[in-house]
N, C-alpha and C. Protein backbone atom coordinates (compact mmCIF):
# COMPACT_ATOMS: atom_id res chain seq x y z
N UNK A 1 0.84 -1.18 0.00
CA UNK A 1 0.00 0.00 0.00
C UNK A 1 0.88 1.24 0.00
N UNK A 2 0.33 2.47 -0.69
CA UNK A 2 1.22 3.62 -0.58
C UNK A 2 0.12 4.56 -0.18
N UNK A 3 0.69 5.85 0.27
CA UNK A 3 -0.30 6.86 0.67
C UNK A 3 0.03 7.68 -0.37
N UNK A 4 -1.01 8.62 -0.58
CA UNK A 4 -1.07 9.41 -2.00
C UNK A 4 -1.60 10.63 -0.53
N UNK A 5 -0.81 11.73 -1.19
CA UNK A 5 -1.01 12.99 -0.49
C UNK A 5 -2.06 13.97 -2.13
N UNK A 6 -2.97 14.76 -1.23
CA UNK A 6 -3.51 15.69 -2.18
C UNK A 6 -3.75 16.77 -1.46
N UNK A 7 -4.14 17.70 -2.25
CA UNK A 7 -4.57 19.24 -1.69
C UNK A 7 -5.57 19.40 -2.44
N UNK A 8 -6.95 20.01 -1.52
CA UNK A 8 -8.01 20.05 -2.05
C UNK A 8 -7.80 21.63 -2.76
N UNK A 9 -9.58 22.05 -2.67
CA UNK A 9 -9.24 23.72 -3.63
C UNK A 9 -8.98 24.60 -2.12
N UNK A 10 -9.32 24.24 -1.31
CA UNK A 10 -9.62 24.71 -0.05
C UNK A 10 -8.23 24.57 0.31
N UNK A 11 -6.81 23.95 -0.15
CA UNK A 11 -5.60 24.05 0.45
C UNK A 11 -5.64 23.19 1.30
N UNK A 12 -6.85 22.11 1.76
CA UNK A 12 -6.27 21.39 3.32
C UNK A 12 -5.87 20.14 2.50
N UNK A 13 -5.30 19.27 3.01
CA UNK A 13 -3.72 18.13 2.68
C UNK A 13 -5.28 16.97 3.28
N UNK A 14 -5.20 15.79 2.39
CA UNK A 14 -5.53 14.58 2.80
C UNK A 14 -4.65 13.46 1.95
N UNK A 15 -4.86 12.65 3.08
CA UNK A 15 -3.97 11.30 2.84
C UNK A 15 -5.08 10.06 2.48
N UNK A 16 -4.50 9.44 0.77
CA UNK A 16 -5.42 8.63 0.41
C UNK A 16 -4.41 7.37 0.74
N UNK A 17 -4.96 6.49 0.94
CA UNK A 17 -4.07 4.83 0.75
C UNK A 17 -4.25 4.25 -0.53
N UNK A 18 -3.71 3.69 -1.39
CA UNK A 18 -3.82 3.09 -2.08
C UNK A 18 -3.23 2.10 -2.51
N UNK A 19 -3.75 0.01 -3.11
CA UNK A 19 -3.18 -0.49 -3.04
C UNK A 19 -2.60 -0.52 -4.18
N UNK A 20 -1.17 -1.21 -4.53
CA UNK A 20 -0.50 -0.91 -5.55
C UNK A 20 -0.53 -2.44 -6.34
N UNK A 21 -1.21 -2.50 -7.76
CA UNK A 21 -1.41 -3.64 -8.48
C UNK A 21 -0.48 -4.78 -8.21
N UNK A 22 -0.48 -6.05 -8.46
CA UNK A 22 -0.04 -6.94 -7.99
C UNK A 22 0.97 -7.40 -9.26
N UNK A 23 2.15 -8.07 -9.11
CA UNK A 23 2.88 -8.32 -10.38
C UNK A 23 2.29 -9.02 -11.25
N UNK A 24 0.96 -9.83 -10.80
CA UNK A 24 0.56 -10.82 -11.70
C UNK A 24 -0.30 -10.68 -12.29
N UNK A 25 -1.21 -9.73 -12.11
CA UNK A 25 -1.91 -8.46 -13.08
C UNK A 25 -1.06 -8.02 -13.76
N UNK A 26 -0.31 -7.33 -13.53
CA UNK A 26 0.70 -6.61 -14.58
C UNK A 26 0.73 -7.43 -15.75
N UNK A 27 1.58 -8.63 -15.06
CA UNK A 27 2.28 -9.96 -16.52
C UNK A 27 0.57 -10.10 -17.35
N UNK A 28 -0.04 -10.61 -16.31
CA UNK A 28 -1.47 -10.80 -17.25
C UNK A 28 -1.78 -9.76 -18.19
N UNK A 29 -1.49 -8.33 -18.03
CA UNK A 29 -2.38 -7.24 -18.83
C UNK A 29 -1.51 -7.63 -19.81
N UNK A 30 0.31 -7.79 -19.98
CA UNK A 30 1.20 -7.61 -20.84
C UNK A 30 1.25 -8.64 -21.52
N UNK A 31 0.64 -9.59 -21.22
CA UNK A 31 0.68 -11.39 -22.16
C UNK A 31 -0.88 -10.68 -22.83
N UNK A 32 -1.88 -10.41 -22.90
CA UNK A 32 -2.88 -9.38 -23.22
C UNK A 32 -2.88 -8.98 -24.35
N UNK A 33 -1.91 -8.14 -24.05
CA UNK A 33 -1.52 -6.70 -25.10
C UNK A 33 -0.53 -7.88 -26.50
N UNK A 34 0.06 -8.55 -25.89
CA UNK A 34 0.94 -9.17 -26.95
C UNK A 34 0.52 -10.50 -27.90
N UNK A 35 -0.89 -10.42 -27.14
CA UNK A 35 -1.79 -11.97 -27.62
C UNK A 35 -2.43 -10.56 -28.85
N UNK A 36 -3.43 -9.77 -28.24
CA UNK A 36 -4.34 -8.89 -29.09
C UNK A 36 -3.73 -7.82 -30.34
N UNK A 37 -2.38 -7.84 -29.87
CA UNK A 37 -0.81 -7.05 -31.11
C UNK A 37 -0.78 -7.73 -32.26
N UNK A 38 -1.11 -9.00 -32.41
CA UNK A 38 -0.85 -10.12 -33.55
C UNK A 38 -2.20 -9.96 -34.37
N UNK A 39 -3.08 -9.38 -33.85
CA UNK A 39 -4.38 -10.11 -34.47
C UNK A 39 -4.44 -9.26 -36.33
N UNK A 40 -3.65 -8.46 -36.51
CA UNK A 40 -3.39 -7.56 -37.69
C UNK A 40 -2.66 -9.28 -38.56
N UNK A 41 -1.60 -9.70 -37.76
CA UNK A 41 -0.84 -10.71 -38.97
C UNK A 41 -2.02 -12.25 -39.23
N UNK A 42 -2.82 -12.26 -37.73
CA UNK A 42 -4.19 -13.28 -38.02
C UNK A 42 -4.56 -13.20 -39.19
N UNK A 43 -4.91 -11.55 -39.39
CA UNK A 43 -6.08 -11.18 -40.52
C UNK A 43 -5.59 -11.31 -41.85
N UNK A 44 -4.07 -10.82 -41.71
CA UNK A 44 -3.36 -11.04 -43.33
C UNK A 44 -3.08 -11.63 -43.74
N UNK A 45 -2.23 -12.92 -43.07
CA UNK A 45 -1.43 -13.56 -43.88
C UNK A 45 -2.34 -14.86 -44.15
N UNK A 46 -3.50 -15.00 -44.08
CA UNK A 46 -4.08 -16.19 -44.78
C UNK A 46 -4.64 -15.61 -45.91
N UNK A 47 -5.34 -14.19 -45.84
CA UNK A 47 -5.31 -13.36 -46.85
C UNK A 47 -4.39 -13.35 -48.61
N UNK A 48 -3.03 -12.78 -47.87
CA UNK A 48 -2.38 -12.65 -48.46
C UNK A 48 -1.64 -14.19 -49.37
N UNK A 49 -1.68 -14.97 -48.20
CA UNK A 49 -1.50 -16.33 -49.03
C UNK A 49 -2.08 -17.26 -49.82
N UNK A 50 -3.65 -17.06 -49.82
CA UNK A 50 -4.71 -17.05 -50.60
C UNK A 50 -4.30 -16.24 -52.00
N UNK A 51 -4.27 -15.35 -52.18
CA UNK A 51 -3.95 -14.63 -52.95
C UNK A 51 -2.72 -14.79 -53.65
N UNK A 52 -1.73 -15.09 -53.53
CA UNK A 52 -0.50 -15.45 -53.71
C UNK A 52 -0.62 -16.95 -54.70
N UNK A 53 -1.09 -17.41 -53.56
CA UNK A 53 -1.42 -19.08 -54.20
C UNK A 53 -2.60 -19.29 -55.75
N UNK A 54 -3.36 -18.29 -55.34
CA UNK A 54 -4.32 -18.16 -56.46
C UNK A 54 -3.86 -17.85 -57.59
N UNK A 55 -2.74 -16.90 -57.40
CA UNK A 55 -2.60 -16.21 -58.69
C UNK A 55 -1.20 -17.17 -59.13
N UNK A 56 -0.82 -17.75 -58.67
CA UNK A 56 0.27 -18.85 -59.07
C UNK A 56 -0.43 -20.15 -59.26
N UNK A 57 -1.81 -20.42 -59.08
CA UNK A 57 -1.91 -21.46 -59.99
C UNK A 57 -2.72 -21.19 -61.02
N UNK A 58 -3.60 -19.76 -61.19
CA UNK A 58 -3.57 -19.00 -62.60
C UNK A 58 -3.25 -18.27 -63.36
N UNK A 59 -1.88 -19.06 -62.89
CA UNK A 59 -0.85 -18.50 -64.47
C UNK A 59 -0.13 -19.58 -64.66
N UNK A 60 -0.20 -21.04 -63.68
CA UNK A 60 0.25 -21.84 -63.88
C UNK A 60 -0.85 -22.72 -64.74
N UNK A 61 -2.39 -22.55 -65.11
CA UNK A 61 -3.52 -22.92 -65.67
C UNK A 61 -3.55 -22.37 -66.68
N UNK A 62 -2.81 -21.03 -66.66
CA UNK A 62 -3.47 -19.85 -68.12
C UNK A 62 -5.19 -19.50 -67.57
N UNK A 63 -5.46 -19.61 -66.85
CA UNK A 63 -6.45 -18.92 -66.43
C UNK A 63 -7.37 -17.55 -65.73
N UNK A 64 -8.51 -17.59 -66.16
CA UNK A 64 -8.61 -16.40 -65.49
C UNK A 64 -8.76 -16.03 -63.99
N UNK A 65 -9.04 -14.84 -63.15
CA UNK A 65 -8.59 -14.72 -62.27
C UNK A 65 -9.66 -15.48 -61.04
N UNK A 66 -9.97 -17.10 -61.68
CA UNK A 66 -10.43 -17.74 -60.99
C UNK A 66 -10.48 -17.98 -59.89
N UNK A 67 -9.01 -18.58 -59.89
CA UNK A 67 -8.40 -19.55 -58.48
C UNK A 67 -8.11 -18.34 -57.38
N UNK A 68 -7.76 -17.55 -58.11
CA UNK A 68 -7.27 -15.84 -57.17
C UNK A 68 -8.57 -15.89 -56.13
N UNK A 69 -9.85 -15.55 -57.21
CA UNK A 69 -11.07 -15.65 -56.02
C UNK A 69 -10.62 -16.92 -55.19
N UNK A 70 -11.28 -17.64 -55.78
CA UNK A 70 -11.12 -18.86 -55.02
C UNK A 70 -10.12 -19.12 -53.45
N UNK A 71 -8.94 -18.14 -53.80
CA UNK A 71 -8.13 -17.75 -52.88
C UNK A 71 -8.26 -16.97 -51.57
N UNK A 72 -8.92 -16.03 -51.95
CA UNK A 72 -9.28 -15.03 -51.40
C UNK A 72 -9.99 -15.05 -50.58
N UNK A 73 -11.04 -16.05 -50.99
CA UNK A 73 -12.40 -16.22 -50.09
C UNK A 73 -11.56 -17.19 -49.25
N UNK A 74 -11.09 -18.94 -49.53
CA UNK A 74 -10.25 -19.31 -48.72
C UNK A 74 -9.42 -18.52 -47.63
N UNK A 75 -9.05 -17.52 -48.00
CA UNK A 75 -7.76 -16.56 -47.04
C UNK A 75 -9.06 -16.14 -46.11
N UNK A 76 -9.64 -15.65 -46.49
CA UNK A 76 -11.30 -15.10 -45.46
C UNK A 76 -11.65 -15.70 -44.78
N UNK A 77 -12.30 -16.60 -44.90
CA UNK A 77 -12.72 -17.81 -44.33
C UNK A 77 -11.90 -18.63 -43.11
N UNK A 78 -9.87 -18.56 -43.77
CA UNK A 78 -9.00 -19.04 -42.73
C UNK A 78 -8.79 -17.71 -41.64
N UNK A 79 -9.19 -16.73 -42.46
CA UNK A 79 -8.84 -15.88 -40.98
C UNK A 79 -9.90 -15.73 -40.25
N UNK A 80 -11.17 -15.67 -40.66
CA UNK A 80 -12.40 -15.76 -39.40
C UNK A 80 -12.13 -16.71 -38.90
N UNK A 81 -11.78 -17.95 -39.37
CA UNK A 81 -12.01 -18.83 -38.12
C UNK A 81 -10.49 -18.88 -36.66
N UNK A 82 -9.70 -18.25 -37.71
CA UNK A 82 -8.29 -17.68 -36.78
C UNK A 82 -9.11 -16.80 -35.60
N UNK A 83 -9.25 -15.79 -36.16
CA UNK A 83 -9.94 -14.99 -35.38
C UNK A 83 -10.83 -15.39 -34.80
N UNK A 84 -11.89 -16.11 -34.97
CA UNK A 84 -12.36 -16.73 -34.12
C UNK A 84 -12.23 -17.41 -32.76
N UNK A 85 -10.92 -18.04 -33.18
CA UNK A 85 -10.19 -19.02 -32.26
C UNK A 85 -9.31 -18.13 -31.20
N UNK A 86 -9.10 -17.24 -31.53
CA UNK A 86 -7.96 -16.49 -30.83
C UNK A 86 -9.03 -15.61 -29.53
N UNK A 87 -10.25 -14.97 -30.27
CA UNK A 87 -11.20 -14.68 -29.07
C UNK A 87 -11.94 -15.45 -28.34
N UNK A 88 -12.04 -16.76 -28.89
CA UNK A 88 -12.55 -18.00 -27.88
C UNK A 88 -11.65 -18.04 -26.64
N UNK A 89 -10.15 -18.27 -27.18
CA UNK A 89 -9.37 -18.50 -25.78
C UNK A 89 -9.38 -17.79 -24.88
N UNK A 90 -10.14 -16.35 -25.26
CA UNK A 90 -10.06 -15.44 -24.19
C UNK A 90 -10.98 -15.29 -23.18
């Protein structure tokens, strides 16, 4: 516990106590912050590899930008359920 000194408008001094968070709150908020920091590369890189993959097997087909969709929605689909999964654990 620490005491916190204040001054009201009135100038008189009171003494608050206050307890000071525990280390294992802390670690918890900071494992938190570093679980919910990632959720940007969740969203992209099934995205982006969808996309990637699509368009390399239509040009490896001569085709049109079929498989790309096809990709895309796959990349969608793998990241909702990423995302999904990542706010379940929480």
């Amino acid at each position: 516990m620490s005491n916190i000194h204040k001054v009201d408008r009135d100038f008189s001094l009171t003494v608050e106590t206050k307890k000071r968070e525990s280390a294992k709150t802390s670690q918890k908020d900071t494992l938190l912050i570093a679980k919910y920091s990632s959720i940007g590369y969740y969203l992209i890189t099934p995205l982006l590899l969808g996309v990637f993959v699509g368009l390399w097997v239509d040009s490896y087909f001569r085709s049109q930008p079929t498989f790309t969709l096809v990709g895309i929605v796959i990349g969608f689909i793998s990241a909702a359920y990423s995302l999904f999964k990542l706010v379940k654990e929480t």
